[in-house]
Protein backbone atom coordinates (compact mmCIF):
# COMPACT_ATOMS: atom_id res chain seq x y z
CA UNK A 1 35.03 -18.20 -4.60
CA UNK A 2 34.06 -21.27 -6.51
CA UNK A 3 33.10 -20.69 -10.49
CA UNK A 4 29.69 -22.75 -9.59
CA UNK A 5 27.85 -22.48 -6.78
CA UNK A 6 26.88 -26.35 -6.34
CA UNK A 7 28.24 -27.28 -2.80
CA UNK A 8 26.49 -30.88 -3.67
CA UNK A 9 28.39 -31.42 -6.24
CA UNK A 10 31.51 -30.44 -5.17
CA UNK A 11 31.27 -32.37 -1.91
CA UNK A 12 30.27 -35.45 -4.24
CA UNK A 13 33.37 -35.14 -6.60
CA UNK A 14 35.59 -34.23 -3.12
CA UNK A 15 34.62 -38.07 -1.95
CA UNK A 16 35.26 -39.03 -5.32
CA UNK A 17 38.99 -37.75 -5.46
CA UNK A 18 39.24 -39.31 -2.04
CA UNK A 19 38.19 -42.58 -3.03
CA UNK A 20 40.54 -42.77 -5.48
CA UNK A 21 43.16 -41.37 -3.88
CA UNK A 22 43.01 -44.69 -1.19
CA UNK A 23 42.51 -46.87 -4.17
CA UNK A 24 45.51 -45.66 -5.40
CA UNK A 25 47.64 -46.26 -2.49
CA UNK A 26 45.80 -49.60 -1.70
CA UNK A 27 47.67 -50.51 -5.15
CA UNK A 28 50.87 -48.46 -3.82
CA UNK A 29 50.74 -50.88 -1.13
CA UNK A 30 50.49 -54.22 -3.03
CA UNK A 31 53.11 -53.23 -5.76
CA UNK A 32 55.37 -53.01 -3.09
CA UNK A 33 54.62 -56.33 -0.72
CA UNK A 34 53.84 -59.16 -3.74
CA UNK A 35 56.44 -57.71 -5.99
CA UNK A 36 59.21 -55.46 -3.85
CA UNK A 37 58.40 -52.41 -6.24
CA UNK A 38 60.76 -49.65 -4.84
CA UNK A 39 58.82 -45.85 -3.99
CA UNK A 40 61.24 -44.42 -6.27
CA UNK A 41 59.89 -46.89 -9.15
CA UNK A 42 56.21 -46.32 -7.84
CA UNK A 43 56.51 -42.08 -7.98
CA UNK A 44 57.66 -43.09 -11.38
CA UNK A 45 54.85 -45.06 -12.87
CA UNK A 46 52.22 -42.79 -10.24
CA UNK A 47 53.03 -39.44 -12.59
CA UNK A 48 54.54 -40.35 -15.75
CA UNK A 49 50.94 -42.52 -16.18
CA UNK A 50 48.96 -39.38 -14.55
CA UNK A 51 49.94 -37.51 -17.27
CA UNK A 52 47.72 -38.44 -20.11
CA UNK A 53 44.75 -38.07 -18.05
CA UNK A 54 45.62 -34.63 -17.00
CA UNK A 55 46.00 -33.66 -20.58
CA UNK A 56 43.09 -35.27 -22.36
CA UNK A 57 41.50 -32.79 -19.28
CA UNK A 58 43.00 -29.58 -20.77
CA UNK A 59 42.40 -30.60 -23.77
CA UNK A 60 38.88 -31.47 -23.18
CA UNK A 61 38.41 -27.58 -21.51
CA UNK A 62 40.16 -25.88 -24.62
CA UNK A 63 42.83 -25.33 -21.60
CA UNK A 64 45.82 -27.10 -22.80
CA UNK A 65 47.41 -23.65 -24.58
CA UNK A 66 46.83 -21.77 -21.62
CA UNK A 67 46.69 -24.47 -18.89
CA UNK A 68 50.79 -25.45 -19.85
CA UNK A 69 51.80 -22.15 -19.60
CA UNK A 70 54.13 -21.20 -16.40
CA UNK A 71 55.36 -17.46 -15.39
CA UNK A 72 57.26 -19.31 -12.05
CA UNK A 73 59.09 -22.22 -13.81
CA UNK A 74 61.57 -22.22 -10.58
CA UNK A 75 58.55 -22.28 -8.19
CA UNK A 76 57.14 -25.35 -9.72
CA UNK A 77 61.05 -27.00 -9.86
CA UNK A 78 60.52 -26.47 -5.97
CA UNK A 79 57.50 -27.49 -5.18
CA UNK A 80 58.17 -30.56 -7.50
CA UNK A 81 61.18 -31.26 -5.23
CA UNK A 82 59.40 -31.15 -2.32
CA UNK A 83 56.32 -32.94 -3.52
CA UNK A 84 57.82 -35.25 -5.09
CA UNK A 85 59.75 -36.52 -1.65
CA UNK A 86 56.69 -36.23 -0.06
CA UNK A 87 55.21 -38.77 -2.38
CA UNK A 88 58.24 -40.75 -2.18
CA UNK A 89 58.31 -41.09 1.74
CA UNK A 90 54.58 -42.09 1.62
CA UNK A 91 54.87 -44.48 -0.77
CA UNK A 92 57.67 -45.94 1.23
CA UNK A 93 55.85 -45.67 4.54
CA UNK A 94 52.80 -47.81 2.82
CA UNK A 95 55.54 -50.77 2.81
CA UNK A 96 56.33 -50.45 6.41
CA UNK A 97 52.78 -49.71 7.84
CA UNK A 98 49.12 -50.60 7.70
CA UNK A 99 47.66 -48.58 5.33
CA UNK A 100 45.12 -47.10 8.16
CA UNK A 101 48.03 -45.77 9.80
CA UNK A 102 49.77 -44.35 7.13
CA UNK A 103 46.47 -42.47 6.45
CA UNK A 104 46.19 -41.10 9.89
CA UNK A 105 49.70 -39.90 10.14
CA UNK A 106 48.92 -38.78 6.57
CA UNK A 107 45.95 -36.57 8.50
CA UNK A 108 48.77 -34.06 10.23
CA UNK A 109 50.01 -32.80 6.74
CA UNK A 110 46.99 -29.62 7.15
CA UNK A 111 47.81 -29.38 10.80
CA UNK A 112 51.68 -28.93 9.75
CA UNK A 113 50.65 -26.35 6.96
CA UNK A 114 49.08 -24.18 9.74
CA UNK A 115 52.55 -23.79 11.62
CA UNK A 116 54.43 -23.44 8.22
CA UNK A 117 51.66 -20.68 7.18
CA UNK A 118 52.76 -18.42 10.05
CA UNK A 119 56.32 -19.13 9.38
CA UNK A 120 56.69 -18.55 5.84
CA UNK A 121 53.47 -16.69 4.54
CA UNK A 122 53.32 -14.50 8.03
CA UNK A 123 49.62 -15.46 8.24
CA UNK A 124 48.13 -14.89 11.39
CA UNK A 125 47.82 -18.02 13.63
CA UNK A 126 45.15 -16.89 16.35
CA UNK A 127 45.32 -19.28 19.51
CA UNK A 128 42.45 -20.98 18.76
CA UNK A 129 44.21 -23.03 15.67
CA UNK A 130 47.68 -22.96 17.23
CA UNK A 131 45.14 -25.26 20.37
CA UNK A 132 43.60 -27.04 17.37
CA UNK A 133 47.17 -27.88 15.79
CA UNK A 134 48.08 -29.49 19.22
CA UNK A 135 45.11 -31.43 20.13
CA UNK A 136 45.34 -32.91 16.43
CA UNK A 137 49.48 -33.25 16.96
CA UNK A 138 48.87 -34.74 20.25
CA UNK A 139 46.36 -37.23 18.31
CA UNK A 140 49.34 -38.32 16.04
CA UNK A 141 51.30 -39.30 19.15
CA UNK A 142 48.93 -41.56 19.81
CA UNK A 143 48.76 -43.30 16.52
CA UNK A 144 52.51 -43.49 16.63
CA UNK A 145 52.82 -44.42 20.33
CA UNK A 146 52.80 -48.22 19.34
CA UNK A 147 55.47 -47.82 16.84
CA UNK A 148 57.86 -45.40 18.56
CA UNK A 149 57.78 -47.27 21.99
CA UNK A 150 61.07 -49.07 23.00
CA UNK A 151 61.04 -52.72 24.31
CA UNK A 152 62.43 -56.36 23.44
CA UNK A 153 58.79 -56.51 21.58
CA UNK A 154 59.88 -52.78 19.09
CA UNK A 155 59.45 -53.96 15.94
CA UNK A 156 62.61 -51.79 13.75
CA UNK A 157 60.60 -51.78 10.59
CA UNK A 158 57.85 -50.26 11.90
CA UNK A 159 59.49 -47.70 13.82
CA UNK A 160 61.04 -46.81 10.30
CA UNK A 161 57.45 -46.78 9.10
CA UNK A 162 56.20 -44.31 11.77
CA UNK A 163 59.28 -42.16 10.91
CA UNK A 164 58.49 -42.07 7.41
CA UNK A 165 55.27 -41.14 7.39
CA UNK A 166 55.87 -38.41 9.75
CA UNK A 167 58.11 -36.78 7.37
CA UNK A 168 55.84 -37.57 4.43
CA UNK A 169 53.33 -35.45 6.21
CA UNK A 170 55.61 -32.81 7.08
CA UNK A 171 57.02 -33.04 3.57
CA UNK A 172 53.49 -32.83 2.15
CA UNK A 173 52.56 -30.04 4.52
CA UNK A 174 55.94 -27.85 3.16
CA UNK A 175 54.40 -28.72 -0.25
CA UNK A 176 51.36 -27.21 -0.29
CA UNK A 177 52.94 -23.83 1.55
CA UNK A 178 54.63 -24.21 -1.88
CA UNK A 179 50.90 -24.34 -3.83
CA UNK A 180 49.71 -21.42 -1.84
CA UNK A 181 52.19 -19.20 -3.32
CA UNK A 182 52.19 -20.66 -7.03
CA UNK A 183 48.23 -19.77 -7.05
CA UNK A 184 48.78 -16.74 -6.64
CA UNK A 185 50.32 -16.29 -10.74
CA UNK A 186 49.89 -19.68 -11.63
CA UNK A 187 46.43 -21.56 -12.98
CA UNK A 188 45.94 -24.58 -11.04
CA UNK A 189 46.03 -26.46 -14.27
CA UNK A 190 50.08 -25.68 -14.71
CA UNK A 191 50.67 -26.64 -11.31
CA UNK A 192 49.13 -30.16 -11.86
CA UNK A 193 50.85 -30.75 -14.85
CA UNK A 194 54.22 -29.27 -14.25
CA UNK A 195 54.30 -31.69 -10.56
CA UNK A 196 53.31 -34.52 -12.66
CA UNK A 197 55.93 -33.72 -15.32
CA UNK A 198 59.08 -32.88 -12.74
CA UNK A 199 57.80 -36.11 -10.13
CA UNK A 200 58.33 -38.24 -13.32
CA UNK A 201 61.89 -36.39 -13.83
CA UNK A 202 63.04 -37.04 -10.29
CA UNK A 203 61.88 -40.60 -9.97
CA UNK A 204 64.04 -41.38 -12.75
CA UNK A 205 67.06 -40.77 -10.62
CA UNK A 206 66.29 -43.67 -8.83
CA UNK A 207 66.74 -45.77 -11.37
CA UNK A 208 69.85 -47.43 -10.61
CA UNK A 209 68.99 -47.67 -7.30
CA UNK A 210 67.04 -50.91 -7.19
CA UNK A 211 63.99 -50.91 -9.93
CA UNK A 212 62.65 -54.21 -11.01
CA UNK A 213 61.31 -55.68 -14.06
CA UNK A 214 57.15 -56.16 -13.00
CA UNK A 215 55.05 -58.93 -14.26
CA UNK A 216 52.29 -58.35 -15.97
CA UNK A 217 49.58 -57.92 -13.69
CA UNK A 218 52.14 -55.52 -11.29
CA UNK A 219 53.08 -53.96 -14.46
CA UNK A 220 49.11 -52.97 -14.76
CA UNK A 221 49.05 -52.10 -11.18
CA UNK A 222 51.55 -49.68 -11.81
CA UNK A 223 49.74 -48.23 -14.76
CA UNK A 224 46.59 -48.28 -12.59
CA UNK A 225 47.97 -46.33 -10.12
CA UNK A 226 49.00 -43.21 -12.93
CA UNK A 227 45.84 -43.37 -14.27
CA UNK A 228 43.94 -43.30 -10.62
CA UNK A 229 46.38 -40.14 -9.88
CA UNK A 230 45.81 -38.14 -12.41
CA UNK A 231 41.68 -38.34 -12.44
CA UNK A 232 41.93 -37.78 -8.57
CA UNK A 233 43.73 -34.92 -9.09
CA UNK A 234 40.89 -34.01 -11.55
CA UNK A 235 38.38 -35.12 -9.44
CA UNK A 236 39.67 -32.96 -6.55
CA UNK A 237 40.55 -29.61 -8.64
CA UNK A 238 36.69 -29.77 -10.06
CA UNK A 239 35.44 -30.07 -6.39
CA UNK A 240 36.64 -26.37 -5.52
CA UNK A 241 34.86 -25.20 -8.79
CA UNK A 242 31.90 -25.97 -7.53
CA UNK A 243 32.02 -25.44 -3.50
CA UNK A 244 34.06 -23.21 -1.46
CA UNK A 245 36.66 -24.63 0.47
CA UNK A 246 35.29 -24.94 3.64
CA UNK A 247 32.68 -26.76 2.29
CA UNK A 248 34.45 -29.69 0.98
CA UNK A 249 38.07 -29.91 3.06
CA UNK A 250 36.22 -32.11 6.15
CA UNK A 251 35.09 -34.86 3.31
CA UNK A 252 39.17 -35.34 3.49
CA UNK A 253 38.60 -37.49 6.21
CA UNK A 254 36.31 -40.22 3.81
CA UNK A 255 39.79 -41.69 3.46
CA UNK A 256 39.82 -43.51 6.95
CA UNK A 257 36.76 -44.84 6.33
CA UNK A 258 37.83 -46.56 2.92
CA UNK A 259 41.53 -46.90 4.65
CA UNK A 260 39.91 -49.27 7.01
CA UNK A 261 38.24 -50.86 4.85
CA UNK A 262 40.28 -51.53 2.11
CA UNK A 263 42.91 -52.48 4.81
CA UNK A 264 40.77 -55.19 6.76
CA UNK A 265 39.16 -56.66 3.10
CA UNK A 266 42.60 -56.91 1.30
CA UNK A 267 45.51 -56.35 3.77
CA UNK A 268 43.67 -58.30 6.24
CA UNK A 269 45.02 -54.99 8.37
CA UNK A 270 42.84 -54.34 12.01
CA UNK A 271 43.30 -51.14 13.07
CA UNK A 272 44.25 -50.85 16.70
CA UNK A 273 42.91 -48.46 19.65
CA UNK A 274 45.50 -46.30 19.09
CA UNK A 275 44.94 -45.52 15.35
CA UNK A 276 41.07 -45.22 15.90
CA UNK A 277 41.77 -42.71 19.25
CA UNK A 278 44.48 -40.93 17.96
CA UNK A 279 42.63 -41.04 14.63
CA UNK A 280 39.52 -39.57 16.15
CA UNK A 281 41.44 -36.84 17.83
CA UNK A 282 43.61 -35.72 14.45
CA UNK A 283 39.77 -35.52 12.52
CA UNK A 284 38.37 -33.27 15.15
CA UNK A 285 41.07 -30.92 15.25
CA UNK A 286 41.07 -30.57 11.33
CA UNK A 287 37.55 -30.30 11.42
CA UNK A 288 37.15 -27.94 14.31
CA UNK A 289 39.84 -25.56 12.19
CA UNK A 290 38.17 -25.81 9.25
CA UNK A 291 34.83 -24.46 10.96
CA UNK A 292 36.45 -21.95 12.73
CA UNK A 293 37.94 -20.06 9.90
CA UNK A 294 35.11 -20.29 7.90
CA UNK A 295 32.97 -18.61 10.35
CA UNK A 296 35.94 -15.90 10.52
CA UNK A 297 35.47 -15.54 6.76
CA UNK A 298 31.66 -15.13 7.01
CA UNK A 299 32.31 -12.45 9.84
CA UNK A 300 35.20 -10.89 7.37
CA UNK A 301 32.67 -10.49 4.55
CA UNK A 302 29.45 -8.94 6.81
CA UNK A 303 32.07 -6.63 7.75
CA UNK A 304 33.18 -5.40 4.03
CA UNK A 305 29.32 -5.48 3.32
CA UNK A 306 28.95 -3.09 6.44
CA UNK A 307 31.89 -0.53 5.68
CA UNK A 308 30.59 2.14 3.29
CA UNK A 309 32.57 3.20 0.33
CA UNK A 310 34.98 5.59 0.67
């Protein structure tokens, strides 16, 4: 349950965190086509700068003694590892593709984590989501239809693209089964710090492999984008303080809206049939799981209220 009961609120700092989020990869996105700024470099620069933020947080909720502390320092190395590829193939897929369609591929990451859920966490999948996960999987097809098609018009790079942003969201997806189990003895202020702290580790391996010296105005780009990731992050963990989760997970899908339109305005991007069809699809099917288990959770707690004590 959230600590406030302010559904508002917490849908208001939900859009927030999504807002920022697409700012963030709008800059993602123009790091790497003005100045050829590698993901590896960008994961870098993303977390190292996201840390500050995150701390002047703790530090700001007389959390940061408490909020550091880890009793799962292998589960975060994990979910760092698989986080942190996930960032990386997103980052890398936001070179390759329009940042709409990155975002709607982007969209099957919850759709993957209900799958995973069953697989890993032996949650119980009832038909109705396992439908759900294939009308919104059957939605991504379409997006990725253009990209994936053969012909003497298949563009290479953007077959690439679709690729990579498929295993970003399946990446992503893996992640957060990941998340699920570290709440369970972890606060959520470790986990956001100790990701930030082992993405910035990892990135640095790529070092050799291709980083470039930034101008000054990438260079603050760069920065930007830290500083963006960390208050999203913020943003997004205050959201479920104030709103339960099935409350605020449909205002996810905010981030087409600004996709589009920070795509058309400074990528002079036009999203096609495909991306708004399959698009549309991928939201409803999200959405339409989202309402369905929290009506199962109101009917689970009229039933608790119902059963006498023993």
């Amino acid at each position: 349950m959230p600590q406030s009961d302010s559904p508002l609120r917490g849908i208001a700092l939900k859009c927030a965190s999504v807002t920022v989020f697409t700012l963030m990869a709008a800059l993602i996105k123009a790091t790497a086509e003005n100045a050829a700024i590698p993901p590896g470099q960008q994961v870098f620069f993303r977390s190292f700068f996201a840390l500050p933020v995150i701390l002047v947080w703790l530090l700001w909720r007389s959390e940061l003694r408490v909020g550091l502390g880890t009793a799962n320092p292998m589960g975060h190395v994990y979910r760092g590892l698989v986080g942190t590829t996930a960032m990386a193939l997103n980052f890398w897929a936001l070179s390759l593709l329009p940042l709409p369609e990155v975002t709607a591929i982007g969209f099957a990451a919850p759709l993957l984590v209900v799958i995973l859920a069953g697989m890993f966490l032996g949650e119980n999948v009832r038909a109705f989501r396992l439908s759900m996960v294939g009308l919104g999987l059957a939605g991504v097809l379409i997006v990725l239809s253009p990209q994936i098609g053969a012909g003497p018009g298949a563009d290479p790079l953007r077959m690439l693209g679709a690729v990579v942003a498929l295993g970003g969201a399946a990446a992503a997806a893996l992640a957060q089964i990941f998340v699920r189990q570290l709440v369970q003895v972890e606060r959520t202020s470790a986990i956001v710090f100790w990701f930030s702290v082992t993405s910035t580790l990892l990135s640095l391996l790529t070092l050799p492999f291709g980083w470039v010296m930034p101008g000054g105005g990438v260079l603050a780009q760069l920065v930007l984008t830290g500083l963006l990731g960390g208050l999203g992050q913020i943003l997004l963990t205050s959201a479920y303080r104030h709103a339960d989760a099935s409350v605020v997970a449909p205002f996810d899908y905010v981030a087409m809206i600004w996709a589009v339109a920070l795509g058309w305005y400074v990528f002079a991007e036009v999203p096609t049939p495909a991306v708004i069809g399959g698009s549309a699809l991928v939201i409803l099917a999200g959405i339409l799981i989202i309402w369905r288990e929290h009506a199962l959770g109101l009917e689970r707690r009229r039933q608790r209220k119902a059963t006498p004590p023993a």
